[in-house]
C-alpha atoms as a PDB file:
ATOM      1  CA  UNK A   1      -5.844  12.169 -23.537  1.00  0.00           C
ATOM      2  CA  UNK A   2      -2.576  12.741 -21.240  1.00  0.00           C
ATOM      3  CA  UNK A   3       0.088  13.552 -23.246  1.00  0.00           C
ATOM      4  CA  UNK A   4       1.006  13.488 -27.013  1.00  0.00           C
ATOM      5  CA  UNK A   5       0.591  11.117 -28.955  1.00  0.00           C
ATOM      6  CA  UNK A   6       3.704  10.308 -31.629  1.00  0.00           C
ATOM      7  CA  UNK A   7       4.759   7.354 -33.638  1.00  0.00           C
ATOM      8  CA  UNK A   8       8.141   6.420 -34.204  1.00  0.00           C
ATOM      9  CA  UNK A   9       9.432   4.210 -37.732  1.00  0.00           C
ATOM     10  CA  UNK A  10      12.908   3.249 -37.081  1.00  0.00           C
ATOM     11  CA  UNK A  11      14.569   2.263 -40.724  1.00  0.00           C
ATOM     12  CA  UNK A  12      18.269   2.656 -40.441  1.00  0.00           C
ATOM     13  CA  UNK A  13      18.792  -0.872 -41.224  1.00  0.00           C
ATOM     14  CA  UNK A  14      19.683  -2.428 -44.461  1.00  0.00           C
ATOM     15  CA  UNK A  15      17.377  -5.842 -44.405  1.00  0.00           C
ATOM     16  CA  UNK A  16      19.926  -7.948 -45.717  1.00  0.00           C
ATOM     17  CA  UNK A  17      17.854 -11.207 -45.289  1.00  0.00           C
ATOM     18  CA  UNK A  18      14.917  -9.621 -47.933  1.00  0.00           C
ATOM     19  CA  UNK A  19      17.250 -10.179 -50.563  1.00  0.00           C
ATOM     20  CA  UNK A  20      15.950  -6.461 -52.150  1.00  0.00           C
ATOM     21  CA  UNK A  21      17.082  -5.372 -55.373  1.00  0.00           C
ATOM     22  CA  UNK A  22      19.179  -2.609 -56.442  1.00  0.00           C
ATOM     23  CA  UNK A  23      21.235  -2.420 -53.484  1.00  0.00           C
ATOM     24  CA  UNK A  24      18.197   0.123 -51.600  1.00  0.00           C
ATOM     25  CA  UNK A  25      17.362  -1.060 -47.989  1.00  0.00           C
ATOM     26  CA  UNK A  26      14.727  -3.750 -47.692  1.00  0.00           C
ATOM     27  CA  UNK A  27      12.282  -0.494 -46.196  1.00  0.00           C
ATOM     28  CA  UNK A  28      12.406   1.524 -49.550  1.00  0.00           C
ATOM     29  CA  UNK A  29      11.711  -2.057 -51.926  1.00  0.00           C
ATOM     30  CA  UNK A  30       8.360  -0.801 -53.793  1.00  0.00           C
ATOM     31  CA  UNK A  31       4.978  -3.397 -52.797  1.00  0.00           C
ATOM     32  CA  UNK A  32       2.313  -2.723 -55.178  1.00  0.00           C
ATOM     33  CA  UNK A  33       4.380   0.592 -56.731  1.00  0.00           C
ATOM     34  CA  UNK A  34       5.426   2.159 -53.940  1.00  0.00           C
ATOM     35  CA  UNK A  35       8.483   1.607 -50.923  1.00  0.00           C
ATOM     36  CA  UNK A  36       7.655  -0.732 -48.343  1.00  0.00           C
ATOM     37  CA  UNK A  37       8.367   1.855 -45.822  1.00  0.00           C
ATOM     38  CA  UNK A  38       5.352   4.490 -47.629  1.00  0.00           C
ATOM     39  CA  UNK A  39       2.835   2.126 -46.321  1.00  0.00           C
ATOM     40  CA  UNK A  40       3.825   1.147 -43.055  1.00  0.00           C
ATOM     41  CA  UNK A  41       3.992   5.308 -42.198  1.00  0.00           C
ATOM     42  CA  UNK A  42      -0.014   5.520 -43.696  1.00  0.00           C
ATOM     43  CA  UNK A  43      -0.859   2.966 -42.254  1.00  0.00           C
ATOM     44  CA  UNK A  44      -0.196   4.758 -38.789  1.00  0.00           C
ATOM     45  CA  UNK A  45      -1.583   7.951 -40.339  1.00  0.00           C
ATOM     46  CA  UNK A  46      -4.664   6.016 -40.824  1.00  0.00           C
ATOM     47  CA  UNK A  47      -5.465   6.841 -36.841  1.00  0.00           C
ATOM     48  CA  UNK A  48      -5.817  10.774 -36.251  1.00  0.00           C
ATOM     49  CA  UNK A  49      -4.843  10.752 -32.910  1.00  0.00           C
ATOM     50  CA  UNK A  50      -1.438  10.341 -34.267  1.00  0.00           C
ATOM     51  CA  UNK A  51      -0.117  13.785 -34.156  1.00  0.00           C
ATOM     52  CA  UNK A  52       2.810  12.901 -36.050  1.00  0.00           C
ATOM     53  CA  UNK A  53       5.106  10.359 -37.741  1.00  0.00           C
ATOM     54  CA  UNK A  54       8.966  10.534 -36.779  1.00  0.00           C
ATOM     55  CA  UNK A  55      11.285   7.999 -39.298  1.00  0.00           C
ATOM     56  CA  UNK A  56      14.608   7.320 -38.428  1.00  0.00           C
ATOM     57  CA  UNK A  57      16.974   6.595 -40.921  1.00  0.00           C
ATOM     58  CA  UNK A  58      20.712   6.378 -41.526  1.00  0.00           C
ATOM     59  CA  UNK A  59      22.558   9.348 -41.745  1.00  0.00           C
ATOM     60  CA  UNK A  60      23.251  10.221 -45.210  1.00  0.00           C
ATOM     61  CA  UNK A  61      19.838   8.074 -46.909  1.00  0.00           C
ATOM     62  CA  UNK A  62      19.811   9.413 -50.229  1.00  0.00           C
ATOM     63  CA  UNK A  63      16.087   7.619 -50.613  1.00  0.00           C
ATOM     64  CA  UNK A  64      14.066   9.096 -47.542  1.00  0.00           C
ATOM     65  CA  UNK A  65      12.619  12.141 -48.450  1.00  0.00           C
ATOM     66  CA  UNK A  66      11.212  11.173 -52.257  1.00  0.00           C
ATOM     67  CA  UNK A  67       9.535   7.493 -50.435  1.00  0.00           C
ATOM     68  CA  UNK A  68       7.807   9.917 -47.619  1.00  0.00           C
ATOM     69  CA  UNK A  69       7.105  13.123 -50.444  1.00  0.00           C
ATOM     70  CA  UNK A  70       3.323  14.642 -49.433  1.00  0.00           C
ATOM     71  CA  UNK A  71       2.638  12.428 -46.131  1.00  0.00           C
ATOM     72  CA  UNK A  72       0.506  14.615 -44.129  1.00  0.00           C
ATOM     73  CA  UNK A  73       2.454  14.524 -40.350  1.00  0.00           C
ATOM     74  CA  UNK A  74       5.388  12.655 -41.112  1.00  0.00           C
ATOM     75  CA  UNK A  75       8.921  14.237 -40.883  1.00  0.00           C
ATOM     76  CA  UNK A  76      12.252  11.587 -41.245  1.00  0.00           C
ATOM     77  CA  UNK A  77      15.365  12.291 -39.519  1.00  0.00           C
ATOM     78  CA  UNK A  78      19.139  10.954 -40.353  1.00  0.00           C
ATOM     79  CA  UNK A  79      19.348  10.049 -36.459  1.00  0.00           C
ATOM     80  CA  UNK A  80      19.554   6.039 -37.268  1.00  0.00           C
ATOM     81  CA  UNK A  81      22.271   3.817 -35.631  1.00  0.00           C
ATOM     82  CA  UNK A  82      23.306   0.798 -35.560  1.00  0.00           C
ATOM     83  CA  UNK A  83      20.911  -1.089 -33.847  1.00  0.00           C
ATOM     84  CA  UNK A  84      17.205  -0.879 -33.306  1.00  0.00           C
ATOM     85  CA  UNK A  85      17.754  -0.011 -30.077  1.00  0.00           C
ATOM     86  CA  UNK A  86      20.121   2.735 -30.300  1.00  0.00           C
ATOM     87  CA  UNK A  87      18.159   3.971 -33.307  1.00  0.00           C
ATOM     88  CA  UNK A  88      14.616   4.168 -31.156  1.00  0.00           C
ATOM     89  CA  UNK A  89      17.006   5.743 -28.842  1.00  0.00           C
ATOM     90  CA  UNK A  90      18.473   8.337 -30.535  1.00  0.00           C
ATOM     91  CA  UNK A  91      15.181   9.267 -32.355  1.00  0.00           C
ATOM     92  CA  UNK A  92      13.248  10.005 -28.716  1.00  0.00           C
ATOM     93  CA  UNK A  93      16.409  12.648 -28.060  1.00  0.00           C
ATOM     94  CA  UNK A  94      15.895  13.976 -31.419  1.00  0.00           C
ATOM     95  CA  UNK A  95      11.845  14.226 -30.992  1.00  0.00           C
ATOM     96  CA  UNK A  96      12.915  16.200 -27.032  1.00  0.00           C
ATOM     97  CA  UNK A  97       9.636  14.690 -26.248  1.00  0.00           C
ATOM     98  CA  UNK A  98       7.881  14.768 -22.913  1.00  0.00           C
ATOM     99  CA  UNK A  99       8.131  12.054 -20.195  1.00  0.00           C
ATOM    100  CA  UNK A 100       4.129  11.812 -20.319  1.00  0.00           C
ATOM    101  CA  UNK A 101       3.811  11.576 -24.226  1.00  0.00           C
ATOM    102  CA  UNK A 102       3.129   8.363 -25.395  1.00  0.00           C
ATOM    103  CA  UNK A 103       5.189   6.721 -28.301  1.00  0.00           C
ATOM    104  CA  UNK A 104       4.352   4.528 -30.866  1.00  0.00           C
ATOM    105  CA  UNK A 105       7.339   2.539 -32.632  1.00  0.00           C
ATOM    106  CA  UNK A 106       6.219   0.500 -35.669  1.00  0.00           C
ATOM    107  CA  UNK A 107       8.402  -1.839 -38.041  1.00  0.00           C
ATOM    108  CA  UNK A 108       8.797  -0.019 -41.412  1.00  0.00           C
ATOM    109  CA  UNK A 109       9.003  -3.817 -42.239  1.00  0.00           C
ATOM    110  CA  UNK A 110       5.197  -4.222 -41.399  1.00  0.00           C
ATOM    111  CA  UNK A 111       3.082  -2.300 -43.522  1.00  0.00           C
ATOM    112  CA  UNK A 112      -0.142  -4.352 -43.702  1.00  0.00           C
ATOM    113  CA  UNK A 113      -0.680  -3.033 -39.951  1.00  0.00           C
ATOM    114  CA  UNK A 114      -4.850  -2.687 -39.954  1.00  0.00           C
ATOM    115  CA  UNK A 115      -6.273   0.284 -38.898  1.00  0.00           C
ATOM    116  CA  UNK A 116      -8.691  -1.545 -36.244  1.00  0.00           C
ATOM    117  CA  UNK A 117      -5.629  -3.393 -34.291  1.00  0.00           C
ATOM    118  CA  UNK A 118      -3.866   0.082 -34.168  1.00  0.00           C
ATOM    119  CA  UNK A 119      -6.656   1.316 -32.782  1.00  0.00           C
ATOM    120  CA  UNK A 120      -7.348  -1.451 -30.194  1.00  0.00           C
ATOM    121  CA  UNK A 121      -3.845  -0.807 -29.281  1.00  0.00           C
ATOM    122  CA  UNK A 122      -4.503   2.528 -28.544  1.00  0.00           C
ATOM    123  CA  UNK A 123      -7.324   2.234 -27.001  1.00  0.00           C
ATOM    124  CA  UNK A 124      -5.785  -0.711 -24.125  1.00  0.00           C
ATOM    125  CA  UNK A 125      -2.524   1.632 -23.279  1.00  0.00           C
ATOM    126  CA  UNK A 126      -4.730   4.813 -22.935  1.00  0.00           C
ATOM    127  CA  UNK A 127      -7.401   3.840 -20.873  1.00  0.00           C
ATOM    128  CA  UNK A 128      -5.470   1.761 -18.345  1.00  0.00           C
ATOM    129  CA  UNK A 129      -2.529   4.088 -18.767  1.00  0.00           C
ATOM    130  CA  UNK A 130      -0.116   1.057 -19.208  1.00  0.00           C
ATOM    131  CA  UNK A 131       2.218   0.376 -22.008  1.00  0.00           C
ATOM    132  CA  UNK A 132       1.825  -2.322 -24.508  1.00  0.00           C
ATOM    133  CA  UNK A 133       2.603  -3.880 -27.743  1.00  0.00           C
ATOM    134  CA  UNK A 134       0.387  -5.745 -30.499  1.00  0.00           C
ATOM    135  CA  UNK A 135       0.884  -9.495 -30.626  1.00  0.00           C
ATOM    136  CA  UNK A 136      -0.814 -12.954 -31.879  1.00  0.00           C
ATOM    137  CA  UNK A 137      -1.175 -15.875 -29.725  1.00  0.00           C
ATOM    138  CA  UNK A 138       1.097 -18.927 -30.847  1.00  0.00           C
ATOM    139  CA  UNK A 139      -1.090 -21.504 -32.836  1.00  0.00           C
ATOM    140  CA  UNK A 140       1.382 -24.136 -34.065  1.00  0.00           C
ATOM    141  CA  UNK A 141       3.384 -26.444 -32.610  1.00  0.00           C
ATOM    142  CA  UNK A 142       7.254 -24.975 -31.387  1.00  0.00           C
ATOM    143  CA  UNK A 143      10.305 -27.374 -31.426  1.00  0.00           C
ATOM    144  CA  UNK A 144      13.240 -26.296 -30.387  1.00  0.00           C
ATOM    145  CA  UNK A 145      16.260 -26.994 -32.395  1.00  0.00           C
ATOM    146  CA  UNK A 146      19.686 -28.859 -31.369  1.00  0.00           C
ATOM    147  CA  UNK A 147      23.212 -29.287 -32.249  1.00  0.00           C
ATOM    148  CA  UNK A 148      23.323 -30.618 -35.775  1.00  0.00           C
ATOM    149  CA  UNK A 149      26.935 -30.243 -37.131  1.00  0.00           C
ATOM    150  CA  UNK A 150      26.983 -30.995 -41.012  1.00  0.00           C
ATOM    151  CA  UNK A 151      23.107 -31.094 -41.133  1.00  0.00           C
ATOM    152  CA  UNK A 152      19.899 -29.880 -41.310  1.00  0.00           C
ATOM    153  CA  UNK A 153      18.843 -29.175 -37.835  1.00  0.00           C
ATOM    154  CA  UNK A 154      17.198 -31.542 -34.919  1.00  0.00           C
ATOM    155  CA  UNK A 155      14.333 -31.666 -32.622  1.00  0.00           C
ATOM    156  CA  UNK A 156      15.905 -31.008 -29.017  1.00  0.00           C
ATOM    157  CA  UNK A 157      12.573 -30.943 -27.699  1.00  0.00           C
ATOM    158  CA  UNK A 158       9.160 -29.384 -28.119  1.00  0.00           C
ATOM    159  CA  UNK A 159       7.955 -26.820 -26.003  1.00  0.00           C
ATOM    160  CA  UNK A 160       4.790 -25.911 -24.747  1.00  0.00           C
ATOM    161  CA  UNK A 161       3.139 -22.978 -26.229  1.00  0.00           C
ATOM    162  CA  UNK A 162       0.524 -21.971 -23.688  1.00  0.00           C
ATOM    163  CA  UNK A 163       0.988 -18.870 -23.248  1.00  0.00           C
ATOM    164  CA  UNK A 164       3.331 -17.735 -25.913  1.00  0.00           C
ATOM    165  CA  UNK A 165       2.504 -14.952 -27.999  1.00  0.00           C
ATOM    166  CA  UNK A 166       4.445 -13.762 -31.104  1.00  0.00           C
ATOM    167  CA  UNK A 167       5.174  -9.724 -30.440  1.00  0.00           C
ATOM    168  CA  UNK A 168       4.122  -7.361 -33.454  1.00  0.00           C
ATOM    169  CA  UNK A 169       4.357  -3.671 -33.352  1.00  0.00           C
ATOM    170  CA  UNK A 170       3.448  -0.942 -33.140  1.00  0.00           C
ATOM    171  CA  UNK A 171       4.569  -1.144 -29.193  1.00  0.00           C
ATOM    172  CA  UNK A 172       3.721   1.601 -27.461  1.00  0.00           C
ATOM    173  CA  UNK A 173       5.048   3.763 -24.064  1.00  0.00           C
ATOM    174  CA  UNK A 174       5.002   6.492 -22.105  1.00  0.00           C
ATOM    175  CA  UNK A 175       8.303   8.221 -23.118  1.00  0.00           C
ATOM    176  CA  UNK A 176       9.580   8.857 -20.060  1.00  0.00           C
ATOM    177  CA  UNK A 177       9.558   5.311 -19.536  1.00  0.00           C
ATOM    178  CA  UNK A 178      10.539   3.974 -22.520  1.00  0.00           C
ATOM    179  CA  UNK A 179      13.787   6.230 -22.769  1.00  0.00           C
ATOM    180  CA  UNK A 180      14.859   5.172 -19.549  1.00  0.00           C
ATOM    181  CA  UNK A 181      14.153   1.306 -20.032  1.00  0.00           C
ATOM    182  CA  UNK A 182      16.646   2.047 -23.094  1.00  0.00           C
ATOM    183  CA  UNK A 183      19.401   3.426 -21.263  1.00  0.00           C
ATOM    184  CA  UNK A 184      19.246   1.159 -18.639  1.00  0.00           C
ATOM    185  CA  UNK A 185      19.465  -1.694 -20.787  1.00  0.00           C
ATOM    186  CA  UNK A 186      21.478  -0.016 -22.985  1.00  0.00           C
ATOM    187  CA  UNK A 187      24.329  -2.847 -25.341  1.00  0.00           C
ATOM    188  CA  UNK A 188      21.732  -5.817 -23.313  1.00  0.00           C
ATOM    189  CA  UNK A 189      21.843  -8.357 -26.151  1.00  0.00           C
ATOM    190  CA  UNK A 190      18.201  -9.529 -24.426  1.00  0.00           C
ATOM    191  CA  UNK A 191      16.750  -6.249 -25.773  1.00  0.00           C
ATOM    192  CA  UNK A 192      15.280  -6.795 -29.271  1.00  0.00           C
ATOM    193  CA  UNK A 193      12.365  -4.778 -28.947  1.00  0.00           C
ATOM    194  CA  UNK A 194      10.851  -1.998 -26.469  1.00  0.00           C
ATOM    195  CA  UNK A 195       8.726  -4.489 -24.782  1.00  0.00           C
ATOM    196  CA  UNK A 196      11.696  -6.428 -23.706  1.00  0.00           C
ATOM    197  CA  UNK A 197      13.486  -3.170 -22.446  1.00  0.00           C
ATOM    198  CA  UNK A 198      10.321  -2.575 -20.357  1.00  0.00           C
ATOM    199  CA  UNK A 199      10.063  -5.445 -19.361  1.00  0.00           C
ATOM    200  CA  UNK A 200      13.998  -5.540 -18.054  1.00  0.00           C
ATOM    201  CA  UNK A 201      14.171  -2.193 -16.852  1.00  0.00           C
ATOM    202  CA  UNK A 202      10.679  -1.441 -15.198  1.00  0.00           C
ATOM    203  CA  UNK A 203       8.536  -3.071 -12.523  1.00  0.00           C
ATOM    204  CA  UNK A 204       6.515  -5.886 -12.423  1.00  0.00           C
ATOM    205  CA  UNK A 205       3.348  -4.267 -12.151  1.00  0.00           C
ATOM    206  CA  UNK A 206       4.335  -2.626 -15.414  1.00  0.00           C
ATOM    207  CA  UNK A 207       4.675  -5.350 -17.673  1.00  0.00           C
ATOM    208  CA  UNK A 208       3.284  -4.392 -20.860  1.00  0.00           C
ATOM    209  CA  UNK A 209      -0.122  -5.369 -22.102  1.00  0.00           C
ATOM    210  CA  UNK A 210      -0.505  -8.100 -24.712  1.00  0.00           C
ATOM    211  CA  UNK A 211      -3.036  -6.342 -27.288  1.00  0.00           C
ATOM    212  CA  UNK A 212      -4.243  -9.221 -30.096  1.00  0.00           C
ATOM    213  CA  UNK A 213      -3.046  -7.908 -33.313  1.00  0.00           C
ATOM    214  CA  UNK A 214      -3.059  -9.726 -36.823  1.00  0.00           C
ATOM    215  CA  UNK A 215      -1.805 -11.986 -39.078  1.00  0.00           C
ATOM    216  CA  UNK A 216      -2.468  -8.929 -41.888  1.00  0.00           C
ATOM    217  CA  UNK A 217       0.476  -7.080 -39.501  1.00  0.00           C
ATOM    218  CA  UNK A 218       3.014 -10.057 -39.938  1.00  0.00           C
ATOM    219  CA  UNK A 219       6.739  -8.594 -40.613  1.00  0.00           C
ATOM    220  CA  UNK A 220       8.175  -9.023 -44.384  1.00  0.00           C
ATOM    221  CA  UNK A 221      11.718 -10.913 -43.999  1.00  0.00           C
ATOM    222  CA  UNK A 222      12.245 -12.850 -46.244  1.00  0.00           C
ATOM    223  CA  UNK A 223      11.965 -13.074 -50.315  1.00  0.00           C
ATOM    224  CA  UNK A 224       8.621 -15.117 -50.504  1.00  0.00           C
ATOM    225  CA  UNK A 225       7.273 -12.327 -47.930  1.00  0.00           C
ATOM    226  CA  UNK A 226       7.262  -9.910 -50.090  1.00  0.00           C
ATOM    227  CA  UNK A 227       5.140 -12.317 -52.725  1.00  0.00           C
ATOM    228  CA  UNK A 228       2.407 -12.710 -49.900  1.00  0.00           C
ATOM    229  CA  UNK A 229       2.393  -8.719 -49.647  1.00  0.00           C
ATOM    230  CA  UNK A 230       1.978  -8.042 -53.436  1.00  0.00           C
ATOM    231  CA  UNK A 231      -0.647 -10.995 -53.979  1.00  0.00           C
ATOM    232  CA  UNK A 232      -2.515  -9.063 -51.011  1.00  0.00           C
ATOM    233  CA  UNK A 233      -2.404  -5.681 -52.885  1.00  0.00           C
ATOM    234  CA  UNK A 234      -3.371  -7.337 -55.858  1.00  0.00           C
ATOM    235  CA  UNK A 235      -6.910  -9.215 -54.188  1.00  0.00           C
ATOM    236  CA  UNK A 236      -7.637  -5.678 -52.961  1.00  0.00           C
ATOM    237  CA  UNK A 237      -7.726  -4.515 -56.303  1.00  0.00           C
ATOM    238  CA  UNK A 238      -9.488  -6.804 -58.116  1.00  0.00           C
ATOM    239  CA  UNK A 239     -13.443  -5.504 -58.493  1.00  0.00           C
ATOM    240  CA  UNK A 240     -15.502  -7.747 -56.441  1.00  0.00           C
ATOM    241  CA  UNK A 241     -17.942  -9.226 -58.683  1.00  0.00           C
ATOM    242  CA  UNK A 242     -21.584  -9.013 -57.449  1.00  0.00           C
END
């Protein structure tokens, strides 16, 4: 393999659509006992190429370093800001990494990531030495939605979905190539994820691979997310009866 191999967990943000309780960030809200954020960083750990774990959290979190306490490879740093993007950013200058080690950044908001999609993804980006991302074909229907003053929203129009995918994470780049998609498109309100940096920044015959994930990697938003999470935890420990 060229180059290192690191994953990157931004969670700086506060996750004020989860709705958690106690006033902690949505990343540190406990599924199945333990914070949120826990088992999105074992879940990358899971793969042992994965030389280490970098999280990225605000400067001053008081609840970092007892939610990562024992994680073999994982180190946080107080480097967050106040985007995503300026929080991925800041934590490749932190890491000094190499232009030809790869990064992985994962959602701290998606810890039901499988072990066999991260490895597919890995897989796909090292053996055609092309960045990529994980991501699910769309199934359903998609409407757009128009003015509605007053109202519950309209139907403008439907569009097709051939060809539409929903993007998961982890995504996953040469750094090199990632840090200077970044500062290109650095304050580019069209960047809400490194594939869309790439993909603004970089040339065509870099567009990032689409890599199926799963619906097991989905990202927990909102309240009744959380629900799904905990039922899953709960099926997994329920003895199977023969």
């Amino acid at each position: 393999m060229s180059g290192t191999l690191i994953a990157l967990v931004p969670a700086a943000g506060v996750g004020v659509r989860a709705g958690g309780p106690g006033g902690r960030p949505k990343q540190y809200r406990a599924l199945g006992g333990e914070p949120m954020l826990r088992h999105a960083v074992r879940a990358l750990l899971a793969d042992p190429r994965i030389a280490q774990v970098r999280v990225a959290v605000a400067p001053g979190d008081p609840w970092a370093d007892e939610a990562l306490a024992g994680l073999p490879r994982t180190v946080w740093r107080p480097c967050g800001g106040p985007t995503r993007a300026e929080t991925v950013r800041a934590a490749l200058r932190d890491a000094g990494l190499d232009d030809t080690a790869w990064v992985l950044v994962h959602d701290a908001a998606r810890p039901g990531l499988p072990t066999d999609a991260l490895g597919r993804l890995i897989d796909a980006c090292l053996s055609l030495d092309r960045g990529g991302l994980l991501a699910l074909p769309v199934a359903d229907t998609v409407k757009r939605a128009g003015d509605a003053p007053g109202g519950p929203a309209r139907v403008a129009r439907t569009l097709p979905r051939e060809g539409l995918w929903l993007a998961q994470t982890p995504q996953m780049f040469r750094a090199g190539e990632l840090r200077a998609a970044l500062d290109a498109c650095a304050g580019d309100p069209r960047v809400t994820d490194e594939a869309s940096a790439v993909e603004l920044a970089c040339a065509p015959d870099r567009a990032p691979l689409l890599v199926r994930g799963a619906r097991a990697n989905d990202k927990l938003t909102w309240p009744e997310d959380f629900d799904w999470f905990e039922d899953r935890l709960a099926a997994r420990r329920e003895p199977r009866v023969r």
